[in-house]
PDB file of N, CA and C in Angstrom:
ATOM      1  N   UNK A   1      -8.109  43.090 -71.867  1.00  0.00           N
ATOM      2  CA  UNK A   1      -8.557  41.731 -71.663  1.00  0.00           C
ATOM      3  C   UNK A   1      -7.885  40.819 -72.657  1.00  0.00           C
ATOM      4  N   UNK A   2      -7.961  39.618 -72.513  1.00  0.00           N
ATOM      5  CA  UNK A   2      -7.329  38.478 -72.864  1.00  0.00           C
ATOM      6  C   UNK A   2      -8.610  37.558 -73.667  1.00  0.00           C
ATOM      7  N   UNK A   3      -8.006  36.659 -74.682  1.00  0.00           N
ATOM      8  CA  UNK A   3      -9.230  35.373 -74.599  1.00  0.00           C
ATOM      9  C   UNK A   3      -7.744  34.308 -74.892  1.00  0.00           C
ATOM     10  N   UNK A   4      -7.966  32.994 -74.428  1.00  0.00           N
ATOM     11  CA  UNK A   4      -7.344  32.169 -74.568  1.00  0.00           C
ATOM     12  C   UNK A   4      -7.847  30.942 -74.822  1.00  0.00           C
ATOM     13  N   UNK A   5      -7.279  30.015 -75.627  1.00  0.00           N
ATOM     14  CA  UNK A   5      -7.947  28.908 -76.387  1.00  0.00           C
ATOM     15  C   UNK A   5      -8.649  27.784 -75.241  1.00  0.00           C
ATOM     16  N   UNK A   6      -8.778  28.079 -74.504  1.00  0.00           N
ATOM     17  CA  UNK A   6     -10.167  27.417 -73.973  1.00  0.00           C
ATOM     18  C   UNK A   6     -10.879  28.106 -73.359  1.00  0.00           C
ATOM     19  N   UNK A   7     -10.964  29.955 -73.142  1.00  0.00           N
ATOM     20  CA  UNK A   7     -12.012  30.375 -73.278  1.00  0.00           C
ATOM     21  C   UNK A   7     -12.424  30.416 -74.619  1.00  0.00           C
ATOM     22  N   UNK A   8     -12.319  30.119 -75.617  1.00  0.00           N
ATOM     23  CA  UNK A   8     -13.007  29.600 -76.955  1.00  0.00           C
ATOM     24  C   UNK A   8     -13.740  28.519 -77.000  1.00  0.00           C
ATOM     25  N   UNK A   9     -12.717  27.309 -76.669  1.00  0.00           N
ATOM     26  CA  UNK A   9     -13.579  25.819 -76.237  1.00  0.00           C
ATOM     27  C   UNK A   9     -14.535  25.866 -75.401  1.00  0.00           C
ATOM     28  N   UNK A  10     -14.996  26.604 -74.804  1.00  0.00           N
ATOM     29  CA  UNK A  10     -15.951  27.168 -73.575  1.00  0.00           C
ATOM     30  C   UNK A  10     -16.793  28.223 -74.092  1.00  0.00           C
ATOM     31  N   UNK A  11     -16.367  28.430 -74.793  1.00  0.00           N
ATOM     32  CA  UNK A  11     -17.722  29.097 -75.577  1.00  0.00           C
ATOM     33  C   UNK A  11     -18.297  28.448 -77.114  1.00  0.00           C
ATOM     34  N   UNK A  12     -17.466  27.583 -77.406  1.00  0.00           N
ATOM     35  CA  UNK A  12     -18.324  26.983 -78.388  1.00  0.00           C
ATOM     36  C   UNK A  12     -18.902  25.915 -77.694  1.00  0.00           C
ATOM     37  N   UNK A  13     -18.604  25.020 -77.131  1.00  0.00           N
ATOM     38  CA  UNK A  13     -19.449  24.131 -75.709  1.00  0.00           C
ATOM     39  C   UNK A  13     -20.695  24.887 -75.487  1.00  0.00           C
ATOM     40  N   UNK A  14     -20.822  26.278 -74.832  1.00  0.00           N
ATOM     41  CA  UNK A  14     -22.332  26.915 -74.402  1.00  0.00           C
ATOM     42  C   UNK A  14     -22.609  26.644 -75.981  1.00  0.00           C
ATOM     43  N   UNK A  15     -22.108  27.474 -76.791  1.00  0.00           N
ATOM     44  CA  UNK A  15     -23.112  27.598 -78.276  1.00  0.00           C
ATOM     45  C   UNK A  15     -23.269  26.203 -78.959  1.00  0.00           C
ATOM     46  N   UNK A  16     -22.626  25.635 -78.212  1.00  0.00           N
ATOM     47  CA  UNK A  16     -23.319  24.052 -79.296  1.00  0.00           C
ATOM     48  C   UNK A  16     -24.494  23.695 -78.104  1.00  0.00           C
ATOM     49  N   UNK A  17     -24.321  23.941 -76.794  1.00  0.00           N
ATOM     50  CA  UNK A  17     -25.759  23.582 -75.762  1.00  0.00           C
ATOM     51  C   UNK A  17     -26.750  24.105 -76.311  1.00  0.00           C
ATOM     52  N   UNK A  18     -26.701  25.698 -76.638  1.00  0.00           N
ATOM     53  CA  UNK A  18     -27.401  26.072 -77.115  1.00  0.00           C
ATOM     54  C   UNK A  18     -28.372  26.221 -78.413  1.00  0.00           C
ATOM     55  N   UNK A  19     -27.046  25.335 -79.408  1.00  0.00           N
ATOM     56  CA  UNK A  19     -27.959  25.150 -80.343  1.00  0.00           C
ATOM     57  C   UNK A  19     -28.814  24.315 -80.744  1.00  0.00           C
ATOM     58  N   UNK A  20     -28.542  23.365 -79.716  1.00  0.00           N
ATOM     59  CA  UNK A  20     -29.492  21.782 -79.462  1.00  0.00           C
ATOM     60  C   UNK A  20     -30.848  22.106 -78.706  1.00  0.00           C
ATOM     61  N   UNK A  21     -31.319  23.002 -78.206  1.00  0.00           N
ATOM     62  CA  UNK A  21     -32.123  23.674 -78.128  1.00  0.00           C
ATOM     63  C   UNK A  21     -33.342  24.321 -78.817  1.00  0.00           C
ATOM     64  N   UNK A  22     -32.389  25.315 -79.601  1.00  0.00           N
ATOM     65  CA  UNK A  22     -32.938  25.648 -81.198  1.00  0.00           C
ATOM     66  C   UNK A  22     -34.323  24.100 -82.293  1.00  0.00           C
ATOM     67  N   UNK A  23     -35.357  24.275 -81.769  1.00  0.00           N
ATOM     68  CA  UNK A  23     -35.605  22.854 -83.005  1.00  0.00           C
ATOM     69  C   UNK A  23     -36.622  23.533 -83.327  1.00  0.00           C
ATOM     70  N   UNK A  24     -37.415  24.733 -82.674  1.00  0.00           N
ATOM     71  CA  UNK A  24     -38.457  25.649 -83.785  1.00  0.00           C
ATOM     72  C   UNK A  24     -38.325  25.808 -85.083  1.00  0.00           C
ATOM     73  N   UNK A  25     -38.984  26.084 -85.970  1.00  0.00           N
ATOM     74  CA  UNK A  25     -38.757  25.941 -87.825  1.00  0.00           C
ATOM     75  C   UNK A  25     -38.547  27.480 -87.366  1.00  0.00           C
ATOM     76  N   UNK A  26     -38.564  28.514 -87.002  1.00  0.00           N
ATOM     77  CA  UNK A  26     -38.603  29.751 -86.621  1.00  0.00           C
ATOM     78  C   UNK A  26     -37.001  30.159 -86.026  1.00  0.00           C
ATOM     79  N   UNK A  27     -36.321  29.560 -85.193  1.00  0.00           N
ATOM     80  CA  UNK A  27     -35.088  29.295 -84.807  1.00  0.00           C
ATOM     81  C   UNK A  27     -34.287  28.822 -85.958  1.00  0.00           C
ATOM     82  N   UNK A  28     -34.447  28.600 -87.084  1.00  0.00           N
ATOM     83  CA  UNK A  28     -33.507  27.688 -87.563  1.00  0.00           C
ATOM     84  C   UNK A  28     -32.455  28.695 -88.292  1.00  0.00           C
ATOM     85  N   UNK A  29     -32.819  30.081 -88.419  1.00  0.00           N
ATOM     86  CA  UNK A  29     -31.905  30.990 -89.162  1.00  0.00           C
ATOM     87  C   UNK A  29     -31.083  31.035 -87.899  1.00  0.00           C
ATOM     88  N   UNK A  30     -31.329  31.238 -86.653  1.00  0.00           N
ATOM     89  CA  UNK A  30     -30.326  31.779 -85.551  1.00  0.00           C
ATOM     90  C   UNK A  30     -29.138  30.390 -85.475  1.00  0.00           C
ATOM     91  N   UNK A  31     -29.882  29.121 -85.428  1.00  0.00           N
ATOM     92  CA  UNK A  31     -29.001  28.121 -85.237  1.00  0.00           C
ATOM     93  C   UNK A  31     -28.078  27.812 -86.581  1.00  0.00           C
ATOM     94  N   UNK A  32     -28.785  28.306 -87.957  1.00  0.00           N
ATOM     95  CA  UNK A  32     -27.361  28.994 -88.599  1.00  0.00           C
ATOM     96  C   UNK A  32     -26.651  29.620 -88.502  1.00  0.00           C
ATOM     97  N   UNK A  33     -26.797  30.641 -88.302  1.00  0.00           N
ATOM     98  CA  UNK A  33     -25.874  31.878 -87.921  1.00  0.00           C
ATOM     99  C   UNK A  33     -25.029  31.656 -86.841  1.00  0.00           C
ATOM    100  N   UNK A  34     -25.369  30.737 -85.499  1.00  0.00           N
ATOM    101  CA  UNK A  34     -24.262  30.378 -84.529  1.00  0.00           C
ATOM    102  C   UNK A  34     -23.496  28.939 -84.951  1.00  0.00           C
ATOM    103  N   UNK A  35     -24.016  28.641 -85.942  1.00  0.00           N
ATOM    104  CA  UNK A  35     -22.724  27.508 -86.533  1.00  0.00           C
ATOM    105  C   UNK A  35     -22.207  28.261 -87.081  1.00  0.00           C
ATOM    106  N   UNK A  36     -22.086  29.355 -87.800  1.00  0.00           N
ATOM    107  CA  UNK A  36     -21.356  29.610 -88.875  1.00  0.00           C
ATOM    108  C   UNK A  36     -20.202  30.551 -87.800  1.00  0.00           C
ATOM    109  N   UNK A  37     -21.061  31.510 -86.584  1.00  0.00           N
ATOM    110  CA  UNK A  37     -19.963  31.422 -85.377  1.00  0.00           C
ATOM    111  C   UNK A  37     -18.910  30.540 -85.213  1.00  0.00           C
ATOM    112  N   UNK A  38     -19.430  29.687 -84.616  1.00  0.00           N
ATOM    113  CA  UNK A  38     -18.878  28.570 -84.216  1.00  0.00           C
ATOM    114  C   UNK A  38     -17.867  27.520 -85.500  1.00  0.00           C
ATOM    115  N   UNK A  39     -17.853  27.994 -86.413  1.00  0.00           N
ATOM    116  CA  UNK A  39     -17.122  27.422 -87.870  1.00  0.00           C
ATOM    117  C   UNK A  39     -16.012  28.751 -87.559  1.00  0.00           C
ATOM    118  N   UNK A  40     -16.220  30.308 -87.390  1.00  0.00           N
ATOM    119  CA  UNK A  40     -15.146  31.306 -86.922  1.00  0.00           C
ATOM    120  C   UNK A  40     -14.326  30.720 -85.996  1.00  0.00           C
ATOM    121  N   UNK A  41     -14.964  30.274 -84.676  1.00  0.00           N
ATOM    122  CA  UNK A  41     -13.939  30.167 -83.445  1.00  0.00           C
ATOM    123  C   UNK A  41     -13.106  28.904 -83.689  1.00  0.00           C
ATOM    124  N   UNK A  42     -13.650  28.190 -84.309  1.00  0.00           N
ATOM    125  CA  UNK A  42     -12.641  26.785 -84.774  1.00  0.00           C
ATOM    126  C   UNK A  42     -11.767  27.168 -86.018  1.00  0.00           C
ATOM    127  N   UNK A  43     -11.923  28.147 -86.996  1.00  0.00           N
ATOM    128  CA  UNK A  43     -11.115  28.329 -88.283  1.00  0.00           C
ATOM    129  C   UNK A  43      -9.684  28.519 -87.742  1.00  0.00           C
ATOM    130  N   UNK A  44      -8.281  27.823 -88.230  1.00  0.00           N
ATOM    131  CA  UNK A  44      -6.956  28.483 -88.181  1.00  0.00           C
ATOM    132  C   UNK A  44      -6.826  29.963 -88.129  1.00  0.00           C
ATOM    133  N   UNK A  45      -7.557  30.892 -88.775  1.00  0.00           N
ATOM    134  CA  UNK A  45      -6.886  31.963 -88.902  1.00  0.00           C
ATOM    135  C   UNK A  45      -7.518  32.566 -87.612  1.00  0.00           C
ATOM    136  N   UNK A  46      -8.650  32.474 -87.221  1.00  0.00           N
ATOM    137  CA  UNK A  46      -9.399  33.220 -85.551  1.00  0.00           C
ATOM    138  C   UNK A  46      -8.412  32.725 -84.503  1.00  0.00           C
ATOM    139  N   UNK A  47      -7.897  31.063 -84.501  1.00  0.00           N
ATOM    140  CA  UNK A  47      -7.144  30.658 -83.477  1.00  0.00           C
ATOM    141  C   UNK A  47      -5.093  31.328 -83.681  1.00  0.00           C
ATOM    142  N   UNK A  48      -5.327  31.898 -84.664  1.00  0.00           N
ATOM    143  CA  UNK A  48      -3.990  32.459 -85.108  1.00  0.00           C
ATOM    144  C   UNK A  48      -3.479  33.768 -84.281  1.00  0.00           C
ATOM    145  N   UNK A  49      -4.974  34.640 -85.093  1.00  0.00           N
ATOM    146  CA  UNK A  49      -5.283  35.957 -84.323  1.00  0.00           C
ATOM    147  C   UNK A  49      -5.494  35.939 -83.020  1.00  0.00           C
ATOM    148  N   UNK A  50      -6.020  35.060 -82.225  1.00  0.00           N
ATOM    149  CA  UNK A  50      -6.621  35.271 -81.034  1.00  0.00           C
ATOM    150  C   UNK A  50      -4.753  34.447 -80.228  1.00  0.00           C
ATOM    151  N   UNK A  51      -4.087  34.248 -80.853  1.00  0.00           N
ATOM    152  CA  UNK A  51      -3.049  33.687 -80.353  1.00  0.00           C
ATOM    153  C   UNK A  51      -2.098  35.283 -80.582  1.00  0.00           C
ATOM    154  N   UNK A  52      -2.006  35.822 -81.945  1.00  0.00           N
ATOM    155  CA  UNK A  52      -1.385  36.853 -82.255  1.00  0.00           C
ATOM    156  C   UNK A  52      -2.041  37.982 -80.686  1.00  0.00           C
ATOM    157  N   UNK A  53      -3.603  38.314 -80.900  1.00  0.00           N
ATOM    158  CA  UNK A  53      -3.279  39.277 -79.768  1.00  0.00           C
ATOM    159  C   UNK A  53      -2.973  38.821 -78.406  1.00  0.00           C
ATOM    160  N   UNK A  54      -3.298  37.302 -77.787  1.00  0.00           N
ATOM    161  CA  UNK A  54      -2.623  37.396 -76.434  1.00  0.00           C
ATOM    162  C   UNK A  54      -1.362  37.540 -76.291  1.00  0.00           C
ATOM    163  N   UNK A  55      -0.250  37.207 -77.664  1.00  0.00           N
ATOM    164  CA  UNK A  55       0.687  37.663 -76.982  1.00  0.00           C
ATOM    165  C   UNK A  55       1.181  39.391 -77.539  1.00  0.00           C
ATOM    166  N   UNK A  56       0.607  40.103 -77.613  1.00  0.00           N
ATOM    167  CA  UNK A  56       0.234  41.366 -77.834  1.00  0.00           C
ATOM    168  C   UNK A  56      -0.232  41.402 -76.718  1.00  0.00           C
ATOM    169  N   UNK A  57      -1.136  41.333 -75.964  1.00  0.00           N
ATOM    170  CA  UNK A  57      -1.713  41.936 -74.413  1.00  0.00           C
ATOM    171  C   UNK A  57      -0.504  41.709 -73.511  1.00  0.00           C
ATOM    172  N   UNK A  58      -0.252  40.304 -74.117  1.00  0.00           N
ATOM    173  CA  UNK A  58       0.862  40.131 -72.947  1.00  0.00           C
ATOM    174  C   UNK A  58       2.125  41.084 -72.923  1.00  0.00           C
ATOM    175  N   UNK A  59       2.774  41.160 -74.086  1.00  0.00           N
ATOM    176  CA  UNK A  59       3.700  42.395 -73.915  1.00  0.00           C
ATOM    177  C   UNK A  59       3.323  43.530 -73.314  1.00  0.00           C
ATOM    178  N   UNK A  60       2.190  44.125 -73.205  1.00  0.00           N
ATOM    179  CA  UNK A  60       2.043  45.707 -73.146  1.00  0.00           C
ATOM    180  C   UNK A  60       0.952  45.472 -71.586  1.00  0.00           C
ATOM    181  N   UNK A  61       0.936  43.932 -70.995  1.00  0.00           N
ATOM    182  CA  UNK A  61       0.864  44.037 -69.230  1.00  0.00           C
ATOM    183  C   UNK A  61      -0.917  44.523 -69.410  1.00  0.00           C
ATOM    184  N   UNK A  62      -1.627  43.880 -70.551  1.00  0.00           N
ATOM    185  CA  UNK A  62      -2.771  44.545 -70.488  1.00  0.00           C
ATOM    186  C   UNK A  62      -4.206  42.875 -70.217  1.00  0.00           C
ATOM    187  N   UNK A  63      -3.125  41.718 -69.790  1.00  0.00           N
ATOM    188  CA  UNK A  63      -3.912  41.031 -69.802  1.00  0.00           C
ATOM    189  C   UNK A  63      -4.857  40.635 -68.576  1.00  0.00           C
ATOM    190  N   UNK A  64      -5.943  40.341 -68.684  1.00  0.00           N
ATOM    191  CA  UNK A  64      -6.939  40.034 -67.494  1.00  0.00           C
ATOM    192  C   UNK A  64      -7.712  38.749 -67.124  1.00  0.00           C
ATOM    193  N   UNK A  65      -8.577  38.444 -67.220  1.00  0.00           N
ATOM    194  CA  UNK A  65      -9.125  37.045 -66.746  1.00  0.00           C
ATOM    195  C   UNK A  65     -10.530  36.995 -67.817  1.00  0.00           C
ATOM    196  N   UNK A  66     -10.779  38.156 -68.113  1.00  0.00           N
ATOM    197  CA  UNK A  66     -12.330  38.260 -69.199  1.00  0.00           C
ATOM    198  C   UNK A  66     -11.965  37.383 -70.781  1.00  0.00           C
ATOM    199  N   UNK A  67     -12.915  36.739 -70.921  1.00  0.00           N
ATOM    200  CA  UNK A  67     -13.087  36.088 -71.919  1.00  0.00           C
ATOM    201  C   UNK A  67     -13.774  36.289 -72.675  1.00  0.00           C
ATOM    202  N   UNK A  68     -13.384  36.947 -73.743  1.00  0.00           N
ATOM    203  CA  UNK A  68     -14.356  37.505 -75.023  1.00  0.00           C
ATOM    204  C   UNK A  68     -15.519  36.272 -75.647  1.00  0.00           C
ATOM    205  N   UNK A  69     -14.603  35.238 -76.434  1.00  0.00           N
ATOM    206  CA  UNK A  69     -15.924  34.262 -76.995  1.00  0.00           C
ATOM    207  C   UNK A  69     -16.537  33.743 -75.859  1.00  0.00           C
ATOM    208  N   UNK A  70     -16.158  33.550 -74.634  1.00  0.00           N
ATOM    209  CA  UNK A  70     -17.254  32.918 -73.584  1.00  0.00           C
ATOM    210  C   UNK A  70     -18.199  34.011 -73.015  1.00  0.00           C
ATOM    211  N   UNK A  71     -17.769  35.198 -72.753  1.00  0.00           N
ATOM    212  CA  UNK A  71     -18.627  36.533 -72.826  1.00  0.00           C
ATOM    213  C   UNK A  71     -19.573  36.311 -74.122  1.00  0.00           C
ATOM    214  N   UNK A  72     -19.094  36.923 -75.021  1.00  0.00           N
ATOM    215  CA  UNK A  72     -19.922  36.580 -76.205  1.00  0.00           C
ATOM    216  C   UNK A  72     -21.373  35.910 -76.267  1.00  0.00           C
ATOM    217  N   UNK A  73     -20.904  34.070 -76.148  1.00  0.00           N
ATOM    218  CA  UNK A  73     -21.256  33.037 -75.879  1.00  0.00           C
ATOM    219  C   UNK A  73     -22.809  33.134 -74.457  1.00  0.00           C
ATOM    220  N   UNK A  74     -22.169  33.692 -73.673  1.00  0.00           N
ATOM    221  CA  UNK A  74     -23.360  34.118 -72.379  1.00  0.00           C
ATOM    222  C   UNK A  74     -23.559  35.184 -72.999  1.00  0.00           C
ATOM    223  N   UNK A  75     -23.678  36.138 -73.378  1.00  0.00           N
ATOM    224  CA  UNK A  75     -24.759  37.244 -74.103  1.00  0.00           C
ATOM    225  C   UNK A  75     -25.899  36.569 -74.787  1.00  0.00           C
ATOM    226  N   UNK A  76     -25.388  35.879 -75.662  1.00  0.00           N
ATOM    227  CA  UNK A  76     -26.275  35.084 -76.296  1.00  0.00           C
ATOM    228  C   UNK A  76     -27.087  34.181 -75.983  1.00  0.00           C
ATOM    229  N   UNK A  77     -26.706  33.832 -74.694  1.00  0.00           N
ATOM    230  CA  UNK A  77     -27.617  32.657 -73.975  1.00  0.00           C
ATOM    231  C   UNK A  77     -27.858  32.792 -72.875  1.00  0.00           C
ATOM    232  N   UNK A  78     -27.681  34.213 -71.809  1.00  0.00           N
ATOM    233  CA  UNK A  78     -27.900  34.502 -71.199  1.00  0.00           C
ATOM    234  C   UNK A  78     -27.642  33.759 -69.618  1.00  0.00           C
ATOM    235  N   UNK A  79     -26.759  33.192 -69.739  1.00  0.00           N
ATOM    236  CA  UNK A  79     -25.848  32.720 -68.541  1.00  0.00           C
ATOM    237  C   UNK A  79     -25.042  33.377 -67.838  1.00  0.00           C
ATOM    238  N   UNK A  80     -25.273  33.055 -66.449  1.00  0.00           N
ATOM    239  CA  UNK A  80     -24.347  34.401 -65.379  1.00  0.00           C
ATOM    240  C   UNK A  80     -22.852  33.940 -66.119  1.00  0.00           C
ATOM    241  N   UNK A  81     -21.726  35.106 -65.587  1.00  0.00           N
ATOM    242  CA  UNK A  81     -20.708  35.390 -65.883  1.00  0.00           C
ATOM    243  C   UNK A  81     -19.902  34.826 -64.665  1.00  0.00           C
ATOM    244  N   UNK A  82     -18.651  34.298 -64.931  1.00  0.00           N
ATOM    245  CA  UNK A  82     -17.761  33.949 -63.305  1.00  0.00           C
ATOM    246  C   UNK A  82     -17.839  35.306 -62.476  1.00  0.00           C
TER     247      UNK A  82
END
């Protein structure tokens, strides 16, 4: 599988829906923990790597249509998948 920089933008989009959601005093550790996600999928070096392995999949003919951070992203929030 593949992820490509707007299945990233598409999964930080769900996780910012989702964290507007979050306003329980009980929620507020989770809606840390998915910013600090969401501070990963935006950092240079995740958009580096995630650039380094697509074109790594792409050489070796292993790429597909699945999107890891938007997978991810619906695990967590429980939204159907394409």
């Amino acid at each position: 599988f593949t992820c490509s920089f707007l299945d990233t933008d598409r999964a930080l989009v769900l996780l910012e829906e989702y964290c507007k959601k979050l306003r329980k005093p009980e929620e507020q550790q989770l809606k840390k923990a998915i910013r600090k996600v969401m501070g990963i999928f935006k950092s240079s070096l995740f958009q580096a790597l995630l650039g380094s392995f697509t074109k790594k999949a792409t050489r070796h003919g292993t790429i597909s249509h699945t999107s890891l951070p938007a997978a991810v992203a619906c695990d967590v929030l429980g939204c159907p998948k394409d």
